[in-house]
C-alpha atoms as a PDB file:
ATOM      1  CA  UNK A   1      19.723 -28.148  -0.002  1.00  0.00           C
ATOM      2  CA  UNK A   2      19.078 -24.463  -0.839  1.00  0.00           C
ATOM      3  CA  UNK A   3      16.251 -25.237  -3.114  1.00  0.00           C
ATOM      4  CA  UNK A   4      13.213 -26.178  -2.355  1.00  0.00           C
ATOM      5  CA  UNK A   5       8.939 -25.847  -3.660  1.00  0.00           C
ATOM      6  CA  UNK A   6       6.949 -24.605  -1.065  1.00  0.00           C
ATOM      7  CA  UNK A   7       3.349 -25.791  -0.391  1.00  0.00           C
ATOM      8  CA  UNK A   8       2.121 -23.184  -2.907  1.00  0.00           C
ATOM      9  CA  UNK A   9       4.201 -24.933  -5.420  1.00  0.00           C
ATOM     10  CA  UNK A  10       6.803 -21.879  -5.773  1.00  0.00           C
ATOM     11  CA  UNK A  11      10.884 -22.763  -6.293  1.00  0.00           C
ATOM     12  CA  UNK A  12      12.553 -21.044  -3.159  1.00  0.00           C
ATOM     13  CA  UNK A  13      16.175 -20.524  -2.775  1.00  0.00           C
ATOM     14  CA  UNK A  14      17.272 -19.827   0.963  1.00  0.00           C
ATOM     15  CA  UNK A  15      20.365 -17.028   0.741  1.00  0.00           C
ATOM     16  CA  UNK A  16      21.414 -18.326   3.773  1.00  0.00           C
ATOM     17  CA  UNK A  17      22.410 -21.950   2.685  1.00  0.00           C
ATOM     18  CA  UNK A  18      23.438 -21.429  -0.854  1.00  0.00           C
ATOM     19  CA  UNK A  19      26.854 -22.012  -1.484  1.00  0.00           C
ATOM     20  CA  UNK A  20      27.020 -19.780  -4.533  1.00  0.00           C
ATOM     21  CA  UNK A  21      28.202 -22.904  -6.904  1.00  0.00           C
ATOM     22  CA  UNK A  22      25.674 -21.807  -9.606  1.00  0.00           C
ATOM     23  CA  UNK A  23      24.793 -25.183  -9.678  1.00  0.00           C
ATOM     24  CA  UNK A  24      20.700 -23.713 -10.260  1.00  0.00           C
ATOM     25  CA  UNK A  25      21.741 -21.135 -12.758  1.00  0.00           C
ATOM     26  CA  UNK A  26      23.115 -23.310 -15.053  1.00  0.00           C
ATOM     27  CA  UNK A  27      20.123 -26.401 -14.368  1.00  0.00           C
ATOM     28  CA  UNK A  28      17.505 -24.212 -14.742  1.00  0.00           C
ATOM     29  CA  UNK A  29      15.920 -24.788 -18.269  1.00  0.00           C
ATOM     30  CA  UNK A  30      13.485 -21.192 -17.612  1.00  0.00           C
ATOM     31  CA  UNK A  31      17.119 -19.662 -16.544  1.00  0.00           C
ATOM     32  CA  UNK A  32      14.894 -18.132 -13.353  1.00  0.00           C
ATOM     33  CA  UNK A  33      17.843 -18.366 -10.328  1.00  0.00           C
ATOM     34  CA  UNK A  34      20.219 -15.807 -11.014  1.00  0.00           C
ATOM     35  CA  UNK A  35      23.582 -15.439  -9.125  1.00  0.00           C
ATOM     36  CA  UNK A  36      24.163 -11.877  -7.334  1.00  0.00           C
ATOM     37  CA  UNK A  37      27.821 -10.922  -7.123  1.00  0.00           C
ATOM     38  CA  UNK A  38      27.095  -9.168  -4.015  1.00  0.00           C
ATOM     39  CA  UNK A  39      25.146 -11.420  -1.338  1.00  0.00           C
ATOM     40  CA  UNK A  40      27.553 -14.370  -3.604  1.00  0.00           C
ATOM     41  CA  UNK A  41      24.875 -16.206  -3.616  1.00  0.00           C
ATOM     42  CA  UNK A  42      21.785 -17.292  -6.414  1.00  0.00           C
ATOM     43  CA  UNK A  43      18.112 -15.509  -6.152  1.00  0.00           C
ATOM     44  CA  UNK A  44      14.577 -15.763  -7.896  1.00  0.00           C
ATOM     45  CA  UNK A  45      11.647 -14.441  -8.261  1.00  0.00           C
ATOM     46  CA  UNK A  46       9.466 -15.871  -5.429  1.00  0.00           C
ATOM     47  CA  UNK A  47       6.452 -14.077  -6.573  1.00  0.00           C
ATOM     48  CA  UNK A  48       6.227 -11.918  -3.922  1.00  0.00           C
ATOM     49  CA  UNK A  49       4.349 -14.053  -1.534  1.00  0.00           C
ATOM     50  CA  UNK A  50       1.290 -13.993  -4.173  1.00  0.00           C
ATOM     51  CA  UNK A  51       1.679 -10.520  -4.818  1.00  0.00           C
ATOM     52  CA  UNK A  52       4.398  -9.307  -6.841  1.00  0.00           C
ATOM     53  CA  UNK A  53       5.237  -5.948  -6.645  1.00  0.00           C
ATOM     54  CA  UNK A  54       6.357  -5.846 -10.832  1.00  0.00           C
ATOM     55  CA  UNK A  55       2.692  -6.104 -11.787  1.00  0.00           C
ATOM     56  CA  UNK A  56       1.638  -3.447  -9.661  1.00  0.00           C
ATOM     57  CA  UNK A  57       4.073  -0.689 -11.075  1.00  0.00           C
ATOM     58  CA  UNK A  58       3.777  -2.244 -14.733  1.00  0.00           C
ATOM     59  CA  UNK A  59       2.560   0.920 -16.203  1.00  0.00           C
ATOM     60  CA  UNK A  60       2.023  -0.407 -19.348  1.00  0.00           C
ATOM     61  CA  UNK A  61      -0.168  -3.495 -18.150  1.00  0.00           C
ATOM     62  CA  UNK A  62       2.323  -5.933 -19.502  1.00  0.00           C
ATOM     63  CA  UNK A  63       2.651  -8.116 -16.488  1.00  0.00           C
ATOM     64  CA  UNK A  64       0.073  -9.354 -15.320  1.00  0.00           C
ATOM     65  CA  UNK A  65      -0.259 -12.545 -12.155  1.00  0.00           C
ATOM     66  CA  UNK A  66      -2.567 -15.572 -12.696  1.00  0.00           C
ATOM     67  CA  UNK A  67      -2.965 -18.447  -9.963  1.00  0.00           C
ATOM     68  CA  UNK A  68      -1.281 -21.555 -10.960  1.00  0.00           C
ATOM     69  CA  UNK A  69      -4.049 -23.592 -12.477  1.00  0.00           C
ATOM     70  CA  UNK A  70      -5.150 -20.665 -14.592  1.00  0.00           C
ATOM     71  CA  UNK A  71      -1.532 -20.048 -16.111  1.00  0.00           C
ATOM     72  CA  UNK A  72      -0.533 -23.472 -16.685  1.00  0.00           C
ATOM     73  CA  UNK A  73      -3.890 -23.672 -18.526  1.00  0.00           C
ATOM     74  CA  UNK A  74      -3.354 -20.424 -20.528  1.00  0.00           C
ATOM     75  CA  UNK A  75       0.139 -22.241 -20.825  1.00  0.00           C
ATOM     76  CA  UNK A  76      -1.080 -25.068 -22.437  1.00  0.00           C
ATOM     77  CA  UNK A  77      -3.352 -22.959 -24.730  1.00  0.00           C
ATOM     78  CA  UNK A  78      -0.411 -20.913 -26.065  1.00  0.00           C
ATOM     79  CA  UNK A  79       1.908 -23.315 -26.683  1.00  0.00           C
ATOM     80  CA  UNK A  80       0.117 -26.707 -26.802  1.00  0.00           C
END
């Protein structure tokens, strides 16, 4: 398929072998793939390989990148 976790644990969508049937968009329960009109095809945020580029040019500090074990713990924290 299109979809796959990489070793890092991060949801990857190759461009190149989706179909464009939105199948993702609509199964996602965190709506992250989103389908772009242009490439017909679905994308998501793949974190930047590690470092995304959003956090850096958050101005306000609202964004902010944790590894994995520390977010799903601050996950679990929040929201039980």
């Amino acid at each position: 398929g299109a979809i796959w976790k990489d070793e890092a644990g991060i949801v990857r969508i190759n461009r190149l072998k989706c179909i464009g049937c939105k199948s993702c968009n609509y199964a996602c329960p965190l709506s992250a793939p989103i389908f772009i009109e242009e490439l017909r095809a679905s994308s998501k945020c793949d974190l930047c390989d590690g470092d995304p580029e959003c956090v850096k040019f958050c101005s306000s500090g609202a964004l902010r990148a944790y590894p994995r074990e520390e977010a799903l713990n601050l996950r679990s924290k929040i929201y039980g």
